[in-house]
Protein backbone atom coordinates (compact mmCIF):
# COMPACT_ATOMS: atom_id res chain seq x y z
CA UNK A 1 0.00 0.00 0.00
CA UNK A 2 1.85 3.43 -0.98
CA UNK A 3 1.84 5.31 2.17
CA UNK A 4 2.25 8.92 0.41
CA UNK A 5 6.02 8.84 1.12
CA UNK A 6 7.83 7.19 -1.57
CA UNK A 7 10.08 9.13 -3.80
CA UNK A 8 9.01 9.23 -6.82
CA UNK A 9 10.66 6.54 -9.57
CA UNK A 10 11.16 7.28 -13.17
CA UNK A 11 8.59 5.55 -15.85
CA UNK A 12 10.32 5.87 -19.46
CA UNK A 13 11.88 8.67 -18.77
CA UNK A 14 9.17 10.73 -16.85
CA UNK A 15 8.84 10.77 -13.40
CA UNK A 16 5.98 9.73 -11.38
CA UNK A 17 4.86 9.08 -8.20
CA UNK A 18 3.22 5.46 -7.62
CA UNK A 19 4.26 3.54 -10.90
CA UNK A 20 6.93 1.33 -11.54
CA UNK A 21 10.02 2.01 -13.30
CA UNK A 22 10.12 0.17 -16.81
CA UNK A 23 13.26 1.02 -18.88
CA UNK A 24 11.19 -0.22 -21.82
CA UNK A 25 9.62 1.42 -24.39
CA UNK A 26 7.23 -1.24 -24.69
CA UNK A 27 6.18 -4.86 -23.31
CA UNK A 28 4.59 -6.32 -26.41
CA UNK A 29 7.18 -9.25 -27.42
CA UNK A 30 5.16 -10.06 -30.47
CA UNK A 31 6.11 -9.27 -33.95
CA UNK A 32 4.20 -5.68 -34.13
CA UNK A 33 5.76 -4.03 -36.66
CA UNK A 34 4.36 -6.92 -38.81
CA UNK A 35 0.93 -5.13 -39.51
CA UNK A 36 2.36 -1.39 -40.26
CA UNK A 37 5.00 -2.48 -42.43
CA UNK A 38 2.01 -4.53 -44.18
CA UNK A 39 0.18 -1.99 -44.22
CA UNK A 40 3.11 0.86 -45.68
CA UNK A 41 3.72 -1.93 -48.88
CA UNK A 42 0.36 -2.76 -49.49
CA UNK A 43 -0.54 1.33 -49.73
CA UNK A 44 2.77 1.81 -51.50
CA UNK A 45 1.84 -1.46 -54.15
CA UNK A 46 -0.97 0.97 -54.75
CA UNK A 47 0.23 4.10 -54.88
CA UNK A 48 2.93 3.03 -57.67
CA UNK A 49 0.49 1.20 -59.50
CA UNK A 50 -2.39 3.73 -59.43
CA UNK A 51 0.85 6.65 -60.38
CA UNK A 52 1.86 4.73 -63.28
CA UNK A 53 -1.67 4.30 -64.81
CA UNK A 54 -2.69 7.70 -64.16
CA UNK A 55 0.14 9.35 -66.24
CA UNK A 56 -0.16 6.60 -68.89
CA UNK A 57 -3.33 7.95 -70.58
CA UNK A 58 -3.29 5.02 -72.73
CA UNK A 59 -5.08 1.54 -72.61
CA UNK A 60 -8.03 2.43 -70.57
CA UNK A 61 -10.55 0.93 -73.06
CA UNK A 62 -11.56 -2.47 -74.53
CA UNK A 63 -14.93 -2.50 -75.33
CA UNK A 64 -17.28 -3.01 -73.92
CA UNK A 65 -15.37 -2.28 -70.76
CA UNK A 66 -13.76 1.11 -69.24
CA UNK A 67 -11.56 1.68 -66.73
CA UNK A 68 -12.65 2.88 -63.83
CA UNK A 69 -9.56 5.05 -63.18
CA UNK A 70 -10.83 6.76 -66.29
CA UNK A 71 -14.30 6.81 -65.87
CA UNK A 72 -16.47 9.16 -66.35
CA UNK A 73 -13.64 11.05 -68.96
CA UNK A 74 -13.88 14.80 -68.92
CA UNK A 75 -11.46 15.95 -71.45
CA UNK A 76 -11.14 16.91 -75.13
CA UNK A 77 -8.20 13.76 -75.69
CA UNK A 78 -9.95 10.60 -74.12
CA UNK A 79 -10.26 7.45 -76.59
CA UNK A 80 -13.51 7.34 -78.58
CA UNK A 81 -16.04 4.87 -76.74
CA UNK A 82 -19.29 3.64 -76.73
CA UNK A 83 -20.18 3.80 -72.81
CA UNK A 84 -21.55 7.14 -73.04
CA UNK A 85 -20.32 10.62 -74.65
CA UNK A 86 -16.98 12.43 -74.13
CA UNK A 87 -17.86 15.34 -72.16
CA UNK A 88 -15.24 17.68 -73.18
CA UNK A 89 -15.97 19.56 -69.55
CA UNK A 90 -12.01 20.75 -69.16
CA UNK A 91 -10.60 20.67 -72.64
CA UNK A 92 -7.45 19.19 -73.41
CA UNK A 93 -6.61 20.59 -69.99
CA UNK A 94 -2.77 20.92 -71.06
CA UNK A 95 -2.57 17.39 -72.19
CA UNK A 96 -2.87 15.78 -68.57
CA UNK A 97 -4.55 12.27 -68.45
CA UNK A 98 -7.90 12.20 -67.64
CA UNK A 99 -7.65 10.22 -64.92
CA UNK A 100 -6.19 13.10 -63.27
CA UNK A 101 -9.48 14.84 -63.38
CA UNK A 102 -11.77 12.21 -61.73
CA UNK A 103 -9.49 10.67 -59.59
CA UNK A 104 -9.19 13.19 -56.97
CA UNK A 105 -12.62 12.88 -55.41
CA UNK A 106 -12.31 8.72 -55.00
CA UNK A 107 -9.20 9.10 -53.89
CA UNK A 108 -10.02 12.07 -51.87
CA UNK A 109 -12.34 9.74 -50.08
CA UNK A 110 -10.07 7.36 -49.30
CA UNK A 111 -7.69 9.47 -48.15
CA UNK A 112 -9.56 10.89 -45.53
CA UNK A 113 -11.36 7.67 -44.54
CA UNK A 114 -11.08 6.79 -41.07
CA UNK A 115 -9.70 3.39 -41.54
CA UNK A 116 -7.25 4.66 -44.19
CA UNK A 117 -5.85 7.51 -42.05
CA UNK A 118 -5.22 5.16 -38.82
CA UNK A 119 -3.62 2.78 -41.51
CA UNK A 120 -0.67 4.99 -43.29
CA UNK A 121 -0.40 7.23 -39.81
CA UNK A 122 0.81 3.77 -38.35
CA UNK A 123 2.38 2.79 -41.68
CA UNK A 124 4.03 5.70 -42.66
CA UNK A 125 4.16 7.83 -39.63
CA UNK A 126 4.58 5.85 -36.89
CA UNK A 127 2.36 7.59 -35.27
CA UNK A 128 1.50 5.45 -33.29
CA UNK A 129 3.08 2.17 -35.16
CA UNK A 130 1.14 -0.40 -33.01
CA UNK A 131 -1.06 -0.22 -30.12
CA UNK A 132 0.86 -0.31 -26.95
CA UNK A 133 3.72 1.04 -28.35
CA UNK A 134 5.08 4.80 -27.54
CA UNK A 135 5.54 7.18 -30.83
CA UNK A 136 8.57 8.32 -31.88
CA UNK A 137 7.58 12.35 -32.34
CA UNK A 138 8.36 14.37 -29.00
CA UNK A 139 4.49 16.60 -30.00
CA UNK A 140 1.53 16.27 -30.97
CA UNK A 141 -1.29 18.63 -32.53
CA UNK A 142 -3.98 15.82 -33.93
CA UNK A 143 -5.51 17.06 -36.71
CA UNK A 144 -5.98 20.87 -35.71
CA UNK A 145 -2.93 21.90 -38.33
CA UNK A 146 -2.66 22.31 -41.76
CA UNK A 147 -2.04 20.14 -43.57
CA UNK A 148 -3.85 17.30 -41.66
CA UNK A 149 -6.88 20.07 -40.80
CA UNK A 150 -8.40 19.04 -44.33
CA UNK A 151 -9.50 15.39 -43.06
CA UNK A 152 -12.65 16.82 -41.72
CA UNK A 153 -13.53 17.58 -45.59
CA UNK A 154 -14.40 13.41 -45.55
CA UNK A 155 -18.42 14.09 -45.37
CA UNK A 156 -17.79 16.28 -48.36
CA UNK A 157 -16.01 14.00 -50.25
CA UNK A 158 -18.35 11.22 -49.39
CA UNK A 159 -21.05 13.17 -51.22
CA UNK A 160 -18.38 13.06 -54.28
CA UNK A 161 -17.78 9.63 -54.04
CA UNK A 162 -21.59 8.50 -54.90
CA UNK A 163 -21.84 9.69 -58.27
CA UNK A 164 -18.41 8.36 -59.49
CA UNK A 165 -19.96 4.99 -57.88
CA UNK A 166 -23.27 5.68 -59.54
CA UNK A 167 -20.94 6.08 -62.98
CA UNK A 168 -18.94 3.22 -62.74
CA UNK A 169 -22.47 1.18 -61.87
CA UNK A 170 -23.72 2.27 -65.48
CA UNK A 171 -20.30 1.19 -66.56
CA UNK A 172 -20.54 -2.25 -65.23
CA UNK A 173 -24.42 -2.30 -66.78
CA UNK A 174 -22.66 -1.64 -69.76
CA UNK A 175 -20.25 -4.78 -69.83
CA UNK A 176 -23.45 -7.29 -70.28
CA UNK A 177 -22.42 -6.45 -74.33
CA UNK A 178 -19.96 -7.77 -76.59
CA UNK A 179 -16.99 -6.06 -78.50
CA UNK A 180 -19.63 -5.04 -81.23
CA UNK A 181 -22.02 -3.91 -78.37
CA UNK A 182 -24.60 -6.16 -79.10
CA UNK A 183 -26.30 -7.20 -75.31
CA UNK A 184 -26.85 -10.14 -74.06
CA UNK A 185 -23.14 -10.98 -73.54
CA UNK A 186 -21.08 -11.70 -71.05
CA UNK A 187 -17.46 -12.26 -70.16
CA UNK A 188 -14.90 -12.54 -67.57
CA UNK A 189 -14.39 -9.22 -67.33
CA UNK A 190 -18.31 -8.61 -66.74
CA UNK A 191 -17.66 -10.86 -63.00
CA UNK A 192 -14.47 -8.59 -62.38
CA UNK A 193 -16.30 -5.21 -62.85
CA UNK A 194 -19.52 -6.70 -61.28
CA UNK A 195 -17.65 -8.11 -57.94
CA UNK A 196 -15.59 -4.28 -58.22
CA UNK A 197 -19.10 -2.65 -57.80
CA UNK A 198 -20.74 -4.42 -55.16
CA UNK A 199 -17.35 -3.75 -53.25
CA UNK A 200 -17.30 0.00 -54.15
CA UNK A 201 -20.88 -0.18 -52.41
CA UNK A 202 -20.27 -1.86 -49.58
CA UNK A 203 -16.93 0.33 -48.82
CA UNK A 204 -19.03 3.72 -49.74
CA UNK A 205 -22.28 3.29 -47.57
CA UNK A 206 -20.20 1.43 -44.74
CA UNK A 207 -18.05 4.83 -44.41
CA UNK A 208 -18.99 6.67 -40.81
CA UNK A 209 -20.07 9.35 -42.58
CA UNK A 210 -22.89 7.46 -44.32
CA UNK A 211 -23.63 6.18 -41.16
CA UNK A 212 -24.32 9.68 -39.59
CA UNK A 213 -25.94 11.11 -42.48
CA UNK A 214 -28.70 7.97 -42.27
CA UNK A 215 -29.24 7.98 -38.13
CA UNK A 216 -26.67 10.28 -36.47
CA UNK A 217 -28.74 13.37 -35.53
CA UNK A 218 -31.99 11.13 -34.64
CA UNK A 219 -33.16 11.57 -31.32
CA UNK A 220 -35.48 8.82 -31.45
CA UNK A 221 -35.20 5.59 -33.71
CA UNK A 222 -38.89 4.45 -32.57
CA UNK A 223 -40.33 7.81 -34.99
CA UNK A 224 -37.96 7.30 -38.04
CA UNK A 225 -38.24 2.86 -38.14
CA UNK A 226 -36.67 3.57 -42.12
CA UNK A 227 -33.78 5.30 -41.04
CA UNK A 228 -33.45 2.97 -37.98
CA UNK A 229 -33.27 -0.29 -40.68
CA UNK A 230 -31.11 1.85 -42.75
CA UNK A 231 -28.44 2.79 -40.05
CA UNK A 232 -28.76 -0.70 -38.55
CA UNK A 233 -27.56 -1.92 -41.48
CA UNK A 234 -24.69 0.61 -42.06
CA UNK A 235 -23.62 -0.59 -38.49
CA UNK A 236 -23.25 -4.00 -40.05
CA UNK A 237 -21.27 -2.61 -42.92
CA UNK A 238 -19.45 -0.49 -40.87
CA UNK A 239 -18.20 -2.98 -38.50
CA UNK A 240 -16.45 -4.58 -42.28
CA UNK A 241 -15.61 -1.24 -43.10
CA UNK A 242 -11.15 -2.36 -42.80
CA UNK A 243 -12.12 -5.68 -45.04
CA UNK A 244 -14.35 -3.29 -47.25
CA UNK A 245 -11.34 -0.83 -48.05
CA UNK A 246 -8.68 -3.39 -48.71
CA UNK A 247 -11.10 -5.83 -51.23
CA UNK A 248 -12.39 -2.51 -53.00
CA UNK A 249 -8.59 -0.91 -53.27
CA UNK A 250 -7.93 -4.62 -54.69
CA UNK A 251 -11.02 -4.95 -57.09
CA UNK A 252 -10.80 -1.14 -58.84
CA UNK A 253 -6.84 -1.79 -59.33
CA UNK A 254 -7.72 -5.42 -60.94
CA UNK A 255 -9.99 -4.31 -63.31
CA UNK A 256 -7.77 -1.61 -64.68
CA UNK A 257 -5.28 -4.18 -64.96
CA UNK A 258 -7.43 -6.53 -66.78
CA UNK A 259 -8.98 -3.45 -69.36
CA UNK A 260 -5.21 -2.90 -69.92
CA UNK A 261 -4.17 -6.28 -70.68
CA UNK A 262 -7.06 -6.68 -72.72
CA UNK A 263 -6.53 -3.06 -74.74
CA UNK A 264 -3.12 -4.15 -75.48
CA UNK A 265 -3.80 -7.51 -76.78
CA UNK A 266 -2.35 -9.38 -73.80
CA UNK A 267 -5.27 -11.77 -74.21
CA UNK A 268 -8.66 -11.75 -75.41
CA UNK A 269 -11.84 -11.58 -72.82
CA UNK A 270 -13.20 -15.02 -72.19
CA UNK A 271 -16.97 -15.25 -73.04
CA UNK A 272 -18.59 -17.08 -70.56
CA UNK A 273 -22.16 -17.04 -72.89
């Protein structure tokens, strides 16, 4: 029983009155640093990938199917296709890829998801790398400084993110046709960019924002029983939201891998009928 009258002992370097002194940074004897350094390739896998498609502005159509890096394409120099009209909206905008021009607001999403920001602050910053473990950085300000003070724009770019999914559903609508566009087709890459959208669903409407938006500011659930289903069931997404992000990050970056194999005559799509 501490009796008020011990001298105080020194806890990782700070001094305190009624704890014991632990050299260590840490106790956990597991392998830790397992899941950020996971974390930091599988982001950086992505990041490379996504980079080098972006700035290729090439091979991002085989009809019937689109990439959806590229999708909906809002300048003067995207590829003729058949999945709806060329918009034109920026011009030739300097001769940047299109993908430039749409894929701010997904990514944008992502970005400031919840799960994603816990994942590269642990992968990248170290801050913290694991639970239990002490960060490296002597301060810390949160996300009250610039640049970090832009995550709270996530609601906003949630309300982005559901047309580009509506867009890319009307793309995937659109891969139930052959090369000549004649319907009633299908192929492998119809079960790629059908699996993609269900996950870009899932991960959209299981996003905490989505969650609020449906049942946040309710003060009682018995007078709105449609927005109590509604957020009940965004609970349920939400508590696959981690799984959700990884498999959609997965699916999008497959199927622009498979449009560009197919656009440069890797392989032809298998029809499956």
């Amino acid at each position: 029983m501490a009796t008020g009258t011990e001298p105080p002992v020194r806890l990782s370097g700070v001094h305190h009155p009624s704890r014991a002194a632990i050299a260590a940074r840490h106790l956990r004897t597991d392998r830790w640093w397992l899941a950020p350094a996971g974390t930091a390739a599988g982001l950086l896998a992505f990041i490379a990938y996504s980079t080098w498609r972006a700035f290729a502005n090439a091979d991002y159509y085989a009809a019937p199917y689109v990439s959806p890096f590229y999708s909906p394409c809002l300048a003067e120099n995207c590829v003729p296709m058949r999945n709806g009209p060329n918009w034109d909206l920026f011009g030739s905008w300097w001769g940047l890829s299109p993908a430039l021009l749409i894929l701010v607001f997904p990514l944008g999403f992502r970005l400031t998801c919840y799960y994603y920001r816990k994942a590269y602050y642990r992968g990248f910053w170290a801050s913290p790398p694991a639970c239990a473990v002490a960060e490296p950085h002597s301060g810390y300000t949160g996300e009250s400084r610039f640049p970090l003070v832009f995550q709270n724009m996530h609601r906003y770019f949630f309300y982005a993110a559901l047309p580009v999914a509506g867009i890319l559903t009307y793309d995937t609508v659109l891969t139930f046709r052959d090369a000549q566009y004649a319907w009633g087709h299908m192929g492998l890459g119809t079960l790629l960019f059908l699996v993609n959208i269900v996950l870009i669903w899932a991960y959209t409407l299981s996003c905490h924002s989505c969650r609020h938006i449906i049942g946040g500011r309710l003060r009682h659930f018995s007078k709105h029983p449609v927005r109590y289903r509604l957020w009940g069931l965004a609970g349920k997404l939400n508590a696959r939201h981690t799984l959700l992000a990884w498999s959609s990050l997965i699916s999008v970056a497959l199927c622009d891998l498979y449009v560009y194999l197919l656009a440069t005559g890797a392989f032809d799509d298998p029809r499956l009928f």
